[in-house]
PDB file of N, CA and C in Angstrom:
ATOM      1  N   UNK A   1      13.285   0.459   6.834  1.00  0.00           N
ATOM      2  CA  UNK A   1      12.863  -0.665   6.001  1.00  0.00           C
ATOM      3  C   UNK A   1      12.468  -0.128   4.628  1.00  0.00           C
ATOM      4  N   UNK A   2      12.975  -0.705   3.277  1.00  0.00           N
ATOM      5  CA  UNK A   2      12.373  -0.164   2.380  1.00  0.00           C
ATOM      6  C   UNK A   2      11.362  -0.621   1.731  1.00  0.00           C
ATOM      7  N   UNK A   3      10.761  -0.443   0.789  1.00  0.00           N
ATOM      8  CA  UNK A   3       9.221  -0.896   0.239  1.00  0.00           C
ATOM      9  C   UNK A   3      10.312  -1.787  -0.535  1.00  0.00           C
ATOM     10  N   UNK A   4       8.726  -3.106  -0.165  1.00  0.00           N
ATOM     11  CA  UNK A   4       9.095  -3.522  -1.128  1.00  0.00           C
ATOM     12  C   UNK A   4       7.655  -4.081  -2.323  1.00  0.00           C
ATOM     13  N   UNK A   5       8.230  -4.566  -2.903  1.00  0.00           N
ATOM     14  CA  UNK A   5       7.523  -4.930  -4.579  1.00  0.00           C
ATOM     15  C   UNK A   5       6.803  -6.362  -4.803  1.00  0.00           C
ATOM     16  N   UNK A   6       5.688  -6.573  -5.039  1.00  0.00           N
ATOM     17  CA  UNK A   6       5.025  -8.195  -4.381  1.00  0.00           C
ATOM     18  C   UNK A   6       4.115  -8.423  -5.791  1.00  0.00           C
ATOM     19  N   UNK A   7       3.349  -9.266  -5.894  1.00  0.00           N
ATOM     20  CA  UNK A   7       2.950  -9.673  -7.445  1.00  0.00           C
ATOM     21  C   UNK A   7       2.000 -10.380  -6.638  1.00  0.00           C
ATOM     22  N   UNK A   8       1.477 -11.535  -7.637  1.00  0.00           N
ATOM     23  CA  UNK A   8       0.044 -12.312  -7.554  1.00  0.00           C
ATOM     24  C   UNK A   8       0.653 -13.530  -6.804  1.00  0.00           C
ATOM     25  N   UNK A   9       2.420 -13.939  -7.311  1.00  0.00           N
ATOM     26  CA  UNK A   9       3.027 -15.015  -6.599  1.00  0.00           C
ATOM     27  C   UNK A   9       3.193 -14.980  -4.999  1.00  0.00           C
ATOM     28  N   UNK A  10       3.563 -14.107  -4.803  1.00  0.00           N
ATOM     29  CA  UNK A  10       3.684 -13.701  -2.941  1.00  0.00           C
ATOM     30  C   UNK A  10       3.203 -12.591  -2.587  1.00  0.00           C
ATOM     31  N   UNK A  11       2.102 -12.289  -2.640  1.00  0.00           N
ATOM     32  CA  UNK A  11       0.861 -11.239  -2.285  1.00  0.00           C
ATOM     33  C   UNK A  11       0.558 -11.927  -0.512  1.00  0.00           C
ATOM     34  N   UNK A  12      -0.184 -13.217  -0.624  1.00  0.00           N
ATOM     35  CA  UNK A  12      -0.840 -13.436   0.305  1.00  0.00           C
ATOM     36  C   UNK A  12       0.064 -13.989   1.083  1.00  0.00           C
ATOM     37  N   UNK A  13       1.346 -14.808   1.041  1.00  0.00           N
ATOM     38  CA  UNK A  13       2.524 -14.527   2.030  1.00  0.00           C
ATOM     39  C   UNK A  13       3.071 -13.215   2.366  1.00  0.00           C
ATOM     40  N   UNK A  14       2.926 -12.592   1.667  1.00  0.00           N
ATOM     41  CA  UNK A  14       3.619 -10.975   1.798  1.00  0.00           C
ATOM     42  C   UNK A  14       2.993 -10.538   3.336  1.00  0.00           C
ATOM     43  N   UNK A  15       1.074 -10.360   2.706  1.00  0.00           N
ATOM     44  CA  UNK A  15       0.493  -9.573   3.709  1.00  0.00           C
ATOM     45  C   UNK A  15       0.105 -10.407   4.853  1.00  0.00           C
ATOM     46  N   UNK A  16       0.913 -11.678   5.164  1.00  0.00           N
ATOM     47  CA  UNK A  16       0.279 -12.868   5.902  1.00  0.00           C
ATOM     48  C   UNK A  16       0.165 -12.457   7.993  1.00  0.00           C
ATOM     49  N   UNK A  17       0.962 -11.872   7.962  1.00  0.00           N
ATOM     50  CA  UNK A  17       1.495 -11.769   9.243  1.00  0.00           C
ATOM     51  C   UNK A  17       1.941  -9.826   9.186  1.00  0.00           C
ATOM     52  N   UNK A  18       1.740  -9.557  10.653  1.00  0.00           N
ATOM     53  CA  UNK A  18       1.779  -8.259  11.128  1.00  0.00           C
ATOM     54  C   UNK A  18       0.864  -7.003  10.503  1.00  0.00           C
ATOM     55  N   UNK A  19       1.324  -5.904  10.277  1.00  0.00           N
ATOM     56  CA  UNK A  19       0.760  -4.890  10.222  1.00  0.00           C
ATOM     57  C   UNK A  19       1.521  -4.313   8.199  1.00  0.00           C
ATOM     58  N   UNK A  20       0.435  -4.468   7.340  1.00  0.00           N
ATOM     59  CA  UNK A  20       1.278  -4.200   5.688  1.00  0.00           C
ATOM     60  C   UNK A  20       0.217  -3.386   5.190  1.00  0.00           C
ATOM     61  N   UNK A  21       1.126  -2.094   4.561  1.00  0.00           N
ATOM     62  CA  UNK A  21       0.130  -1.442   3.856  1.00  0.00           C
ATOM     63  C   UNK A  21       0.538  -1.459   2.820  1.00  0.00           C
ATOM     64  N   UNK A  22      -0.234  -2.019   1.810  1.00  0.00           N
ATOM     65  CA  UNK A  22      -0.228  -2.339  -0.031  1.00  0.00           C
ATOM     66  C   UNK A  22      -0.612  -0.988  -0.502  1.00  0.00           C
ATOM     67  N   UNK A  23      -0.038  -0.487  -1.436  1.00  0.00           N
ATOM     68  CA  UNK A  23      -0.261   0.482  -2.587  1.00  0.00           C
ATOM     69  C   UNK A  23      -0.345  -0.215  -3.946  1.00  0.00           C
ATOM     70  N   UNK A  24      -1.378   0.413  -4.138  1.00  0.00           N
ATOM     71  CA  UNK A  24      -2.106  -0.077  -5.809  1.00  0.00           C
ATOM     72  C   UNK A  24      -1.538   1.520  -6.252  1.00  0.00           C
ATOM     73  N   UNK A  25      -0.883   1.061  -6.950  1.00  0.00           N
ATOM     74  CA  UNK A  25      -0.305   2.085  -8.609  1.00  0.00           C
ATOM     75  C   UNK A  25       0.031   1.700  -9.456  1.00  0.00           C
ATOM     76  N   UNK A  26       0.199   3.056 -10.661  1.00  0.00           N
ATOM     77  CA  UNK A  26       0.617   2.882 -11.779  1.00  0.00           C
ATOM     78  C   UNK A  26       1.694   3.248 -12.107  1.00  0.00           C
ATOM     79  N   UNK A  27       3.281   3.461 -12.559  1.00  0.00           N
ATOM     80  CA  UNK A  27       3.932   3.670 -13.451  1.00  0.00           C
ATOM     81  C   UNK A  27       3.202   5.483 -14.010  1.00  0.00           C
ATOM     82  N   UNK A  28       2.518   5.490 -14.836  1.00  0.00           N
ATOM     83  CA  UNK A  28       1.779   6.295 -15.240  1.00  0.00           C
ATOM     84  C   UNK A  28       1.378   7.518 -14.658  1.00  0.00           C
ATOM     85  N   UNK A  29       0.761   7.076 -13.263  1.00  0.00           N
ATOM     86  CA  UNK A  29      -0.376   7.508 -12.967  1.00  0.00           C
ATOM     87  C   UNK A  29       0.380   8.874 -11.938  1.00  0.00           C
ATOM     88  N   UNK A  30       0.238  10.202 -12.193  1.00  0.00           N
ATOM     89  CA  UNK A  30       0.767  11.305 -11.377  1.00  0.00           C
ATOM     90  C   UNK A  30       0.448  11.185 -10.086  1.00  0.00           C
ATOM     91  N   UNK A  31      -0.351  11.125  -9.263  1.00  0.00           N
ATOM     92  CA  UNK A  31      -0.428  11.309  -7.859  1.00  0.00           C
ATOM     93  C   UNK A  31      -0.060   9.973  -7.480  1.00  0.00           C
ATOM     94  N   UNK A  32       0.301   8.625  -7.772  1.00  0.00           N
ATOM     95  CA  UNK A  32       0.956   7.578  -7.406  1.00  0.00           C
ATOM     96  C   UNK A  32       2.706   8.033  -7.451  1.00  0.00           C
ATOM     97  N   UNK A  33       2.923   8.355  -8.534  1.00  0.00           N
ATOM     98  CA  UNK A  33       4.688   9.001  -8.585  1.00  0.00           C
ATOM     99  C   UNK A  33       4.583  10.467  -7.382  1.00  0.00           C
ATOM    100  N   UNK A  34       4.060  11.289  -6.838  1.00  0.00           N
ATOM    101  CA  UNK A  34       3.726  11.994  -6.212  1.00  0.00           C
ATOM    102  C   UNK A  34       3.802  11.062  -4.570  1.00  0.00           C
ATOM    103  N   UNK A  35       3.033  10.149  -4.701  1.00  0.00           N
ATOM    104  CA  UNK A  35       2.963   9.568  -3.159  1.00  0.00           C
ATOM    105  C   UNK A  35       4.058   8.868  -2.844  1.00  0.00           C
ATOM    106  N   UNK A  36       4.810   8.430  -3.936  1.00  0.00           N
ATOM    107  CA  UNK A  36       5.703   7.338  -3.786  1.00  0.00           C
ATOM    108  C   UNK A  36       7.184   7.874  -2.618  1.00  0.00           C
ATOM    109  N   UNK A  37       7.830   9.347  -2.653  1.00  0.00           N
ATOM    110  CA  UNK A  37       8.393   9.557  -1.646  1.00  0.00           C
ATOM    111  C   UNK A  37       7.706   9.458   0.115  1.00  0.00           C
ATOM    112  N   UNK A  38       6.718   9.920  -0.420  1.00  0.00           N
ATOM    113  CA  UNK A  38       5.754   9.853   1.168  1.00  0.00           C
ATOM    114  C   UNK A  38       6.066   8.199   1.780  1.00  0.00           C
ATOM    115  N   UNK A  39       5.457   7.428   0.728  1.00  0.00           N
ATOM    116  CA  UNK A  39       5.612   6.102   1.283  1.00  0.00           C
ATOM    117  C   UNK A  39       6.829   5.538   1.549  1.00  0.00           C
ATOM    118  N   UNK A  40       7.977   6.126   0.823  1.00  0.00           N
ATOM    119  CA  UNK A  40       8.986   5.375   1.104  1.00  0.00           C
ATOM    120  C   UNK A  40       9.370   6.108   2.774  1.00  0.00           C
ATOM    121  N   UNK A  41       9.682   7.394   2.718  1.00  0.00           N
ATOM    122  CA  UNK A  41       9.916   7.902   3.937  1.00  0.00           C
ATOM    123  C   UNK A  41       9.243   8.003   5.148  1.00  0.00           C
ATOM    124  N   UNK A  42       7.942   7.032   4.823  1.00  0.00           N
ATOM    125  CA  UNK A  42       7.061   6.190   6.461  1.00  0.00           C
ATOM    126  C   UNK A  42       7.720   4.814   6.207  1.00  0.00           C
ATOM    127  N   UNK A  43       8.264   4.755   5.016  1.00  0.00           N
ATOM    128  CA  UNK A  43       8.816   2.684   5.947  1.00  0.00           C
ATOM    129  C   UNK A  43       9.847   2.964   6.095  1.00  0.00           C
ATOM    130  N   UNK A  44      10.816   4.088   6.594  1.00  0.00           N
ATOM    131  CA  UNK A  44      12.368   4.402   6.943  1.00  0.00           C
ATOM    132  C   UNK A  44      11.260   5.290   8.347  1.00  0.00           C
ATOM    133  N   UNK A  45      10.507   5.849   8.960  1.00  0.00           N
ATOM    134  CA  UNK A  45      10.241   5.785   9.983  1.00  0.00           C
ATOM    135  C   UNK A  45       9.216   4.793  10.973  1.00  0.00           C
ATOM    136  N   UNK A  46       8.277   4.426  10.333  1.00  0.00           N
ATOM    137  CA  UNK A  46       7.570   2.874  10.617  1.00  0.00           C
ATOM    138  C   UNK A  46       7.604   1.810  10.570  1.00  0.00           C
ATOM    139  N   UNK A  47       8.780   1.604  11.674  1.00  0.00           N
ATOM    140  CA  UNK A  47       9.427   0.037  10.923  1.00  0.00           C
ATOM    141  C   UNK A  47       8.604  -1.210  11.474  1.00  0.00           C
ATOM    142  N   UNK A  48       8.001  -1.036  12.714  1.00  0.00           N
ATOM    143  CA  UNK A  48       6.553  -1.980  12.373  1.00  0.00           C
ATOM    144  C   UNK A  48       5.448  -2.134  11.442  1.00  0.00           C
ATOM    145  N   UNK A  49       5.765  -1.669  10.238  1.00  0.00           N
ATOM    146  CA  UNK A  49       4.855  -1.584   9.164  1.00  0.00           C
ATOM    147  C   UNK A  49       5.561  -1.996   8.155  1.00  0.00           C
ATOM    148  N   UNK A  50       5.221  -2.977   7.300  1.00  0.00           N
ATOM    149  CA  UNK A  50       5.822  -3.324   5.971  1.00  0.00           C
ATOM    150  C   UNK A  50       4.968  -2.598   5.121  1.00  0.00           C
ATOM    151  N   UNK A  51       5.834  -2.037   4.353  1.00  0.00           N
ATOM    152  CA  UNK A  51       5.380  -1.094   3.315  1.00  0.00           C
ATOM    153  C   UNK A  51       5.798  -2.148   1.962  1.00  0.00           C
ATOM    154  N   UNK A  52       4.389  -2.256   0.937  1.00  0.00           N
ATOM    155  CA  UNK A  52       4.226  -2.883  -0.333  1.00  0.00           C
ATOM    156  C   UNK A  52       3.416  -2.503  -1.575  1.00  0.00           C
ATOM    157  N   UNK A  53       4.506  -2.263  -2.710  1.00  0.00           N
ATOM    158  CA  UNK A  53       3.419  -2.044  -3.572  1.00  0.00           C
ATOM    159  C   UNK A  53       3.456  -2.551  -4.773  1.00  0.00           C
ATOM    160  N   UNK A  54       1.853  -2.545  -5.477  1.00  0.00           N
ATOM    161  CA  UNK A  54       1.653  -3.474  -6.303  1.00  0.00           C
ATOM    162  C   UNK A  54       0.910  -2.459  -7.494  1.00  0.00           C
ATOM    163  N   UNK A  55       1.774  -3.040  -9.086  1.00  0.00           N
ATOM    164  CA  UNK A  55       1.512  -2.290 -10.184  1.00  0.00           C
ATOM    165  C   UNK A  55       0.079  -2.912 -10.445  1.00  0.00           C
ATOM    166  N   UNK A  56      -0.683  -2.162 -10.934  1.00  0.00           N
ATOM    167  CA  UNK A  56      -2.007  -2.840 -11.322  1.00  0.00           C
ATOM    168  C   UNK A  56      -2.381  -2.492 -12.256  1.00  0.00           C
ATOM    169  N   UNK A  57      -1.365  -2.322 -13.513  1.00  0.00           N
ATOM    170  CA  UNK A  57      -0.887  -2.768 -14.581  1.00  0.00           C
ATOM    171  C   UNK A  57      -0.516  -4.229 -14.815  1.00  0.00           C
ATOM    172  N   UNK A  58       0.561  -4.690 -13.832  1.00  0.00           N
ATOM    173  CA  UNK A  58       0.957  -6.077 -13.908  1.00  0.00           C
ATOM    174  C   UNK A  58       0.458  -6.946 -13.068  1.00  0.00           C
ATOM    175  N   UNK A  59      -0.521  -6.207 -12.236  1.00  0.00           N
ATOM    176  CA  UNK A  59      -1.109  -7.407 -11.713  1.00  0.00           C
ATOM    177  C   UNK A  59      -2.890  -7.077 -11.436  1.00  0.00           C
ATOM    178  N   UNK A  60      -3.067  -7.288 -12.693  1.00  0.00           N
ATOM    179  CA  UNK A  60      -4.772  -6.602 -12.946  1.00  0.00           C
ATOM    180  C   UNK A  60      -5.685  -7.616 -11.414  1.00  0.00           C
ATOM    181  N   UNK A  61      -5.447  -8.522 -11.490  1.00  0.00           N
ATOM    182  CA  UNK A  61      -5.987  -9.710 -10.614  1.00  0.00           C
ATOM    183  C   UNK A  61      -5.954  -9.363  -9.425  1.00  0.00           C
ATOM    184  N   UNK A  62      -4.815  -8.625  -8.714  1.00  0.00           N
ATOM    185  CA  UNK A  62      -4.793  -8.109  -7.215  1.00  0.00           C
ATOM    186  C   UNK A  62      -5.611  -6.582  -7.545  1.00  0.00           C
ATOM    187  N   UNK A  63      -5.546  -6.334  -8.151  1.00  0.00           N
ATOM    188  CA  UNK A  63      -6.643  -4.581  -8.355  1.00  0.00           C
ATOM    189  C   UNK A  63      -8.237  -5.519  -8.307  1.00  0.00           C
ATOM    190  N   UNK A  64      -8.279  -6.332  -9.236  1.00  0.00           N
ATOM    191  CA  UNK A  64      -9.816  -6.387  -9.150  1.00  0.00           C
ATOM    192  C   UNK A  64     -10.104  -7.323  -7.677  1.00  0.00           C
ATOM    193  N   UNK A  65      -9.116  -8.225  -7.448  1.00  0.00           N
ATOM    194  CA  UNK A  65      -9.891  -8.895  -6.154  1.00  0.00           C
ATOM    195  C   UNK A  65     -10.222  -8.167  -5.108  1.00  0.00           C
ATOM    196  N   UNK A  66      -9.019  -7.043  -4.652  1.00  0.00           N
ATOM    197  CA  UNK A  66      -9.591  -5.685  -3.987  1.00  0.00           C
ATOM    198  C   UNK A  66     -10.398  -4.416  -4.127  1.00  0.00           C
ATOM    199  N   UNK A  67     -11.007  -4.688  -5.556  1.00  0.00           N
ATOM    200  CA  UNK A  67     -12.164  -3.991  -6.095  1.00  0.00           C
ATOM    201  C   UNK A  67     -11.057  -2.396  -6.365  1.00  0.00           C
ATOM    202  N   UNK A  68     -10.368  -2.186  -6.849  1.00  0.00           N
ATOM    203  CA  UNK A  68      -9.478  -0.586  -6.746  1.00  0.00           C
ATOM    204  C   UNK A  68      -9.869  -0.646  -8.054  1.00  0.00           C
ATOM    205  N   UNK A  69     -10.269   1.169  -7.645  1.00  0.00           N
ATOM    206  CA  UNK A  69     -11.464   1.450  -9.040  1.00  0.00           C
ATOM    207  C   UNK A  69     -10.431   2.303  -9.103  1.00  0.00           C
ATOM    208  N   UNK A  70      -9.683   2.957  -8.605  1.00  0.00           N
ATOM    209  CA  UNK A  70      -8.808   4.240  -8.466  1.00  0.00           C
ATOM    210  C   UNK A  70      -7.478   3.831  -7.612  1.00  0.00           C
ATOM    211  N   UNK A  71      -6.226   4.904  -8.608  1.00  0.00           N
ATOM    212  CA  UNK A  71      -5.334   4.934  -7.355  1.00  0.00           C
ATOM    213  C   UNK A  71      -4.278   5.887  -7.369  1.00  0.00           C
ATOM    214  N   UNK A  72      -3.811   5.982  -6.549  1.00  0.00           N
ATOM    215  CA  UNK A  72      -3.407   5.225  -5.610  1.00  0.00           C
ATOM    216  C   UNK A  72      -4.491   5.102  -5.316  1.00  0.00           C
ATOM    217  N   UNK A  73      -4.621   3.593  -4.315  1.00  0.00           N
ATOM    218  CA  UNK A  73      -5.276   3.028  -3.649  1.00  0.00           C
ATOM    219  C   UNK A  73      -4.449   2.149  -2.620  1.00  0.00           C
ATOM    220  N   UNK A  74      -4.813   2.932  -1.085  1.00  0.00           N
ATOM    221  CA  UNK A  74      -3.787   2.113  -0.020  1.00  0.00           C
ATOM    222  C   UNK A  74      -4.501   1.115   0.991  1.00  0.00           C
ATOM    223  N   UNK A  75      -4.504   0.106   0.891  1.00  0.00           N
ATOM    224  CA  UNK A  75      -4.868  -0.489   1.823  1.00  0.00           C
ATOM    225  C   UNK A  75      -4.265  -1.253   3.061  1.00  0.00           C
ATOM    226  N   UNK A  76      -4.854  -1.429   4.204  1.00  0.00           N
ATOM    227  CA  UNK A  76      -4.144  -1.756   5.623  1.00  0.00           C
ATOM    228  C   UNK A  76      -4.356  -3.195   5.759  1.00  0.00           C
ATOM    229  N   UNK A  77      -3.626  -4.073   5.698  1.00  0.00           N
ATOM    230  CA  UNK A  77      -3.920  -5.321   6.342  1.00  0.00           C
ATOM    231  C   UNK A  77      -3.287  -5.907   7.677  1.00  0.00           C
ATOM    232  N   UNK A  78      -3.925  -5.950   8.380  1.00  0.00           N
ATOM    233  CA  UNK A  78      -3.504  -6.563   9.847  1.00  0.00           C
ATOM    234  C   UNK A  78      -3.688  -8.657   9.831  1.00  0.00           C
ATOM    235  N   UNK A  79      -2.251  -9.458   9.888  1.00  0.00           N
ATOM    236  CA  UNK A  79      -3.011 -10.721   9.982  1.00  0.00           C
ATOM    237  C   UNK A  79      -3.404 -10.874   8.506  1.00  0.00           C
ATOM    238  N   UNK A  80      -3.106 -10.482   7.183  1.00  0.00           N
ATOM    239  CA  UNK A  80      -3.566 -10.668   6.213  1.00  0.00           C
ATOM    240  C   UNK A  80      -5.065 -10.369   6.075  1.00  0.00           C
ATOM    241  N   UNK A  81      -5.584  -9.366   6.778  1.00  0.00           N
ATOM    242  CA  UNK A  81      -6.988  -9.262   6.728  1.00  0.00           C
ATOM    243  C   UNK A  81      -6.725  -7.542   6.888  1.00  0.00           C
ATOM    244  N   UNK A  82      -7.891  -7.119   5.463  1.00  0.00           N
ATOM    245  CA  UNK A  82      -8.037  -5.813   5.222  1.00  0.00           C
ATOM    246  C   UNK A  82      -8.924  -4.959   6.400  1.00  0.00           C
ATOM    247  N   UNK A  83      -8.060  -4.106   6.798  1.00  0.00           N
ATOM    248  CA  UNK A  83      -9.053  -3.402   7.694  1.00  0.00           C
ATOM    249  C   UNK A  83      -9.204  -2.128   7.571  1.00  0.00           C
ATOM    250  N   UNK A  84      -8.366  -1.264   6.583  1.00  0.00           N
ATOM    251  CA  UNK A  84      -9.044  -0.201   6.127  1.00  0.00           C
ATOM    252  C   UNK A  84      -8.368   0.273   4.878  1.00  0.00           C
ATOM    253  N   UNK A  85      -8.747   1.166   4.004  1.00  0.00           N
ATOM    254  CA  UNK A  85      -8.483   1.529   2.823  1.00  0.00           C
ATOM    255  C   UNK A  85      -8.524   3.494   2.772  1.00  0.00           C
ATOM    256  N   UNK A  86      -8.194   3.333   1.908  1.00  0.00           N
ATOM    257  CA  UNK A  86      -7.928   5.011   1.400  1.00  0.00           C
ATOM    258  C   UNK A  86      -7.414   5.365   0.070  1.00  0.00           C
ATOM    259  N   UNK A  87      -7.894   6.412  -0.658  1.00  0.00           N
ATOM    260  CA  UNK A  87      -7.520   6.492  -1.970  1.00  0.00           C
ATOM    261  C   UNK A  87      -6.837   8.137  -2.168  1.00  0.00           C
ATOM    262  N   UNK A  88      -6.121   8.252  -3.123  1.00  0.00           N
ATOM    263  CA  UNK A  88      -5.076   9.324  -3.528  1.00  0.00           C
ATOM    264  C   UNK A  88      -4.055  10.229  -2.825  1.00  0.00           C
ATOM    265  N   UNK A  89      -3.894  11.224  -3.540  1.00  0.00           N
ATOM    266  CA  UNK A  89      -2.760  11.533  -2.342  1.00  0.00           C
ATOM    267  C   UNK A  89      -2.869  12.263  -1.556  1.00  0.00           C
ATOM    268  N   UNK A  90      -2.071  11.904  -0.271  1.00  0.00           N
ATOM    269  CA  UNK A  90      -2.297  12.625   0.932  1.00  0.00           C
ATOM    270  C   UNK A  90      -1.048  12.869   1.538  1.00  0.00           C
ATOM    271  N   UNK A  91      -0.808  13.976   2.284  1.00  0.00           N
ATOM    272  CA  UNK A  91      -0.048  14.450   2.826  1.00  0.00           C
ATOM    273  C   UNK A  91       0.776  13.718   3.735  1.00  0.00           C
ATOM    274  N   UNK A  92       1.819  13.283   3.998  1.00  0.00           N
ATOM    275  CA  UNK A  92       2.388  12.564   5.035  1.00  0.00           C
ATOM    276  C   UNK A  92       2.084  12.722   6.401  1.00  0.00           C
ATOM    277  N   UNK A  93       1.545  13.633   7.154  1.00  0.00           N
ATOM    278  CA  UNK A  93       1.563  13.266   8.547  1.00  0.00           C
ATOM    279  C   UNK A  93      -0.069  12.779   8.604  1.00  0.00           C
ATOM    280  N   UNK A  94      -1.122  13.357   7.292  1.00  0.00           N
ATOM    281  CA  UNK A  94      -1.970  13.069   7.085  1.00  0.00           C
ATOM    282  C   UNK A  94      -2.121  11.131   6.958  1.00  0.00           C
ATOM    283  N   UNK A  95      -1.836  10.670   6.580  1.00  0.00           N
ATOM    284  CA  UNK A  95      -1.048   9.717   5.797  1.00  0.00           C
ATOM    285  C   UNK A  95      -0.477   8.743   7.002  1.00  0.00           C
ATOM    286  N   UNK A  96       0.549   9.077   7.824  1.00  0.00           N
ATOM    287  CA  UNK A  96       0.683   8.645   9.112  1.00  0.00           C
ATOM    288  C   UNK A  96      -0.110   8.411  10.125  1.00  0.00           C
ATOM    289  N   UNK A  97      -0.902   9.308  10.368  1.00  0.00           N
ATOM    290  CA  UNK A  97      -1.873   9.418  11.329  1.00  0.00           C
ATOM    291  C   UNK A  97      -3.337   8.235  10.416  1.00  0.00           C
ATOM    292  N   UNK A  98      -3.166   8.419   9.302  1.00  0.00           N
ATOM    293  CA  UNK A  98      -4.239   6.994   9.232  1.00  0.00           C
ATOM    294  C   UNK A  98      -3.844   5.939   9.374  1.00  0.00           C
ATOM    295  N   UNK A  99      -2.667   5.717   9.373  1.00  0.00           N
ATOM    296  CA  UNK A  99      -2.115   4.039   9.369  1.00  0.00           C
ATOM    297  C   UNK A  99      -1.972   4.068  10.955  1.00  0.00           C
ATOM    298  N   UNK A 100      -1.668   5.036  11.827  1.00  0.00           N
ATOM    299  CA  UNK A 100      -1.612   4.245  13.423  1.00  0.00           C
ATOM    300  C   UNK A 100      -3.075   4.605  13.468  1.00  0.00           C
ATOM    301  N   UNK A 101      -4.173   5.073  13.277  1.00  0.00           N
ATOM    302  CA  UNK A 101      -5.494   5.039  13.565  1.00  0.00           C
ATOM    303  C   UNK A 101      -5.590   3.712  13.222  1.00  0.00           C
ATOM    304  N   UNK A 102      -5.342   2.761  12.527  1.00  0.00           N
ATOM    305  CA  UNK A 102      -5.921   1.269  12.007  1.00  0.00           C
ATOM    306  C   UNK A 102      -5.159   0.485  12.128  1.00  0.00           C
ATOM    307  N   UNK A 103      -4.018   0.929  12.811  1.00  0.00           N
ATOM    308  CA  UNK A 103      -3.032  -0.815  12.798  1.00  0.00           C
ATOM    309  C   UNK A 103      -3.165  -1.430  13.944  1.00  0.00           C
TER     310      UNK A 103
END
Protein backbone atom coordinates (compact mmCIF):
# COMPACT_ATOMS: atom_id res chain seq x y z
CA UNK A 1 0.00 0.00 0.00
CA UNK A 2 1.49 3.32 -0.63
CA UNK A 3 1.31 6.51 1.57
CA UNK A 4 -0.83 8.46 0.95
CA UNK A 5 -1.24 12.48 1.17
CA UNK A 6 -4.49 13.98 3.20
CA UNK A 7 -5.10 17.84 4.00
CA UNK A 8 -7.67 19.60 6.39
CA UNK A 9 -10.46 18.42 3.57
CA UNK A 10 -10.21 14.55 4.26
CA UNK A 11 -8.11 14.27 7.42
CA UNK A 12 -10.99 13.07 9.58
CA UNK A 13 -12.44 10.65 6.83
CA UNK A 14 -8.94 9.58 6.15
CA UNK A 15 -8.21 8.54 9.86
CA UNK A 16 -11.99 7.47 10.37
CA UNK A 17 -11.85 3.76 10.42
CA UNK A 18 -9.01 1.05 11.16
CA UNK A 19 -5.55 1.35 12.23
CA UNK A 20 -3.59 5.10 10.39
CA UNK A 21 -0.46 6.44 11.21
CA UNK A 22 -0.24 10.31 10.21
CA UNK A 23 3.19 11.91 9.76
CA UNK A 24 3.52 15.59 10.41
CA UNK A 25 6.42 16.97 8.08
CA UNK A 26 8.10 19.32 6.30
CA UNK A 27 9.42 19.51 2.75
CA UNK A 28 12.38 21.18 4.52
CA UNK A 29 12.85 19.54 7.41
CA UNK A 30 16.07 16.74 7.28
CA UNK A 31 15.06 13.95 9.52
CA UNK A 32 11.38 14.04 7.93
CA UNK A 33 13.18 13.48 4.21
CA UNK A 34 15.35 10.89 6.22
CA UNK A 35 12.15 9.00 7.62
CA UNK A 36 10.25 9.22 4.58
CA UNK A 37 11.85 5.80 2.99
CA UNK A 38 11.27 4.07 6.40
CA UNK A 39 7.64 4.98 6.13
CA UNK A 40 7.08 4.19 2.81
CA UNK A 41 8.72 0.66 3.13
CA UNK A 42 6.30 -0.22 6.41
CA UNK A 43 3.13 0.55 4.19
CA UNK A 44 4.58 -1.99 1.36
CA UNK A 45 5.00 -4.38 4.49
CA UNK A 46 1.96 -3.30 6.86
CA UNK A 47 -0.80 -3.48 4.88
CA UNK A 48 -3.22 -3.30 7.80
CA UNK A 49 -1.98 0.07 8.43
CA UNK A 50 -2.72 3.09 6.30
CA UNK A 51 0.16 5.07 6.14
CA UNK A 52 -0.56 9.22 5.86
CA UNK A 53 1.14 12.21 5.69
CA UNK A 54 0.49 15.65 6.32
CA UNK A 55 2.72 18.90 5.36
CA UNK A 56 2.42 21.26 8.24
CA UNK A 57 3.44 23.82 6.16
CA UNK A 58 0.12 23.44 4.25
CA UNK A 59 -1.83 22.49 6.73
CA UNK A 60 -0.80 24.63 9.89
CA UNK A 61 -4.47 23.73 11.40
CA UNK A 62 -3.86 19.84 11.55
CA UNK A 63 -0.20 20.59 13.34
CA UNK A 64 -1.79 22.84 15.86
CA UNK A 65 -5.04 20.80 16.59
CA UNK A 66 -2.57 17.91 17.37
CA UNK A 67 -0.41 20.25 19.32
CA UNK A 68 3.10 19.06 16.99
CA UNK A 69 5.65 21.28 18.37
CA UNK A 70 8.24 19.15 16.38
CA UNK A 71 8.67 16.79 13.55
CA UNK A 72 8.51 14.49 12.32
CA UNK A 73 5.80 13.91 14.44
CA UNK A 74 3.94 10.36 14.09
CA UNK A 75 0.90 9.72 15.38
CA UNK A 76 -1.37 6.36 15.75
CA UNK A 77 -4.99 6.55 15.35
CA UNK A 78 -7.15 3.56 15.92
CA UNK A 79 -11.17 4.34 15.01
CA UNK A 80 -10.07 7.92 14.35
CA UNK A 81 -8.95 8.25 17.90
CA UNK A 82 -5.25 9.08 18.81
CA UNK A 83 -3.66 6.57 20.84
CA UNK A 84 -0.14 7.16 20.71
CA UNK A 85 2.46 9.52 19.34
CA UNK A 86 6.22 9.72 18.78
CA UNK A 87 8.60 12.25 17.50
CA UNK A 88 11.81 12.11 15.04
CA UNK A 89 13.66 9.69 13.50
CA UNK A 90 13.79 6.29 14.23
CA UNK A 91 15.07 3.34 12.93
CA UNK A 92 12.70 1.01 11.11
CA UNK A 93 12.36 -2.08 13.08
CA UNK A 94 12.49 0.49 15.92
CA UNK A 95 9.66 2.21 14.25
CA UNK A 96 7.74 -1.10 13.55
CA UNK A 97 7.80 -2.45 16.75
CA UNK A 98 6.00 0.87 18.02
CA UNK A 99 3.18 0.79 15.72
CA UNK A 100 2.25 -3.10 16.55
CA UNK A 101 2.88 -2.12 20.35
CA UNK A 102 -0.31 0.40 19.81
CA UNK A 103 -2.46 -0.75 17.10
Amino acid sequence: MAVMYADQSNFDQTIAQGTVLVDFYADWCGPCKRIAPIIEQLSEEMTDVTFVKINVDNDRSLAERFQVMSIPTLILFKNGVAVAETMGLQPKEQLKAWINANK
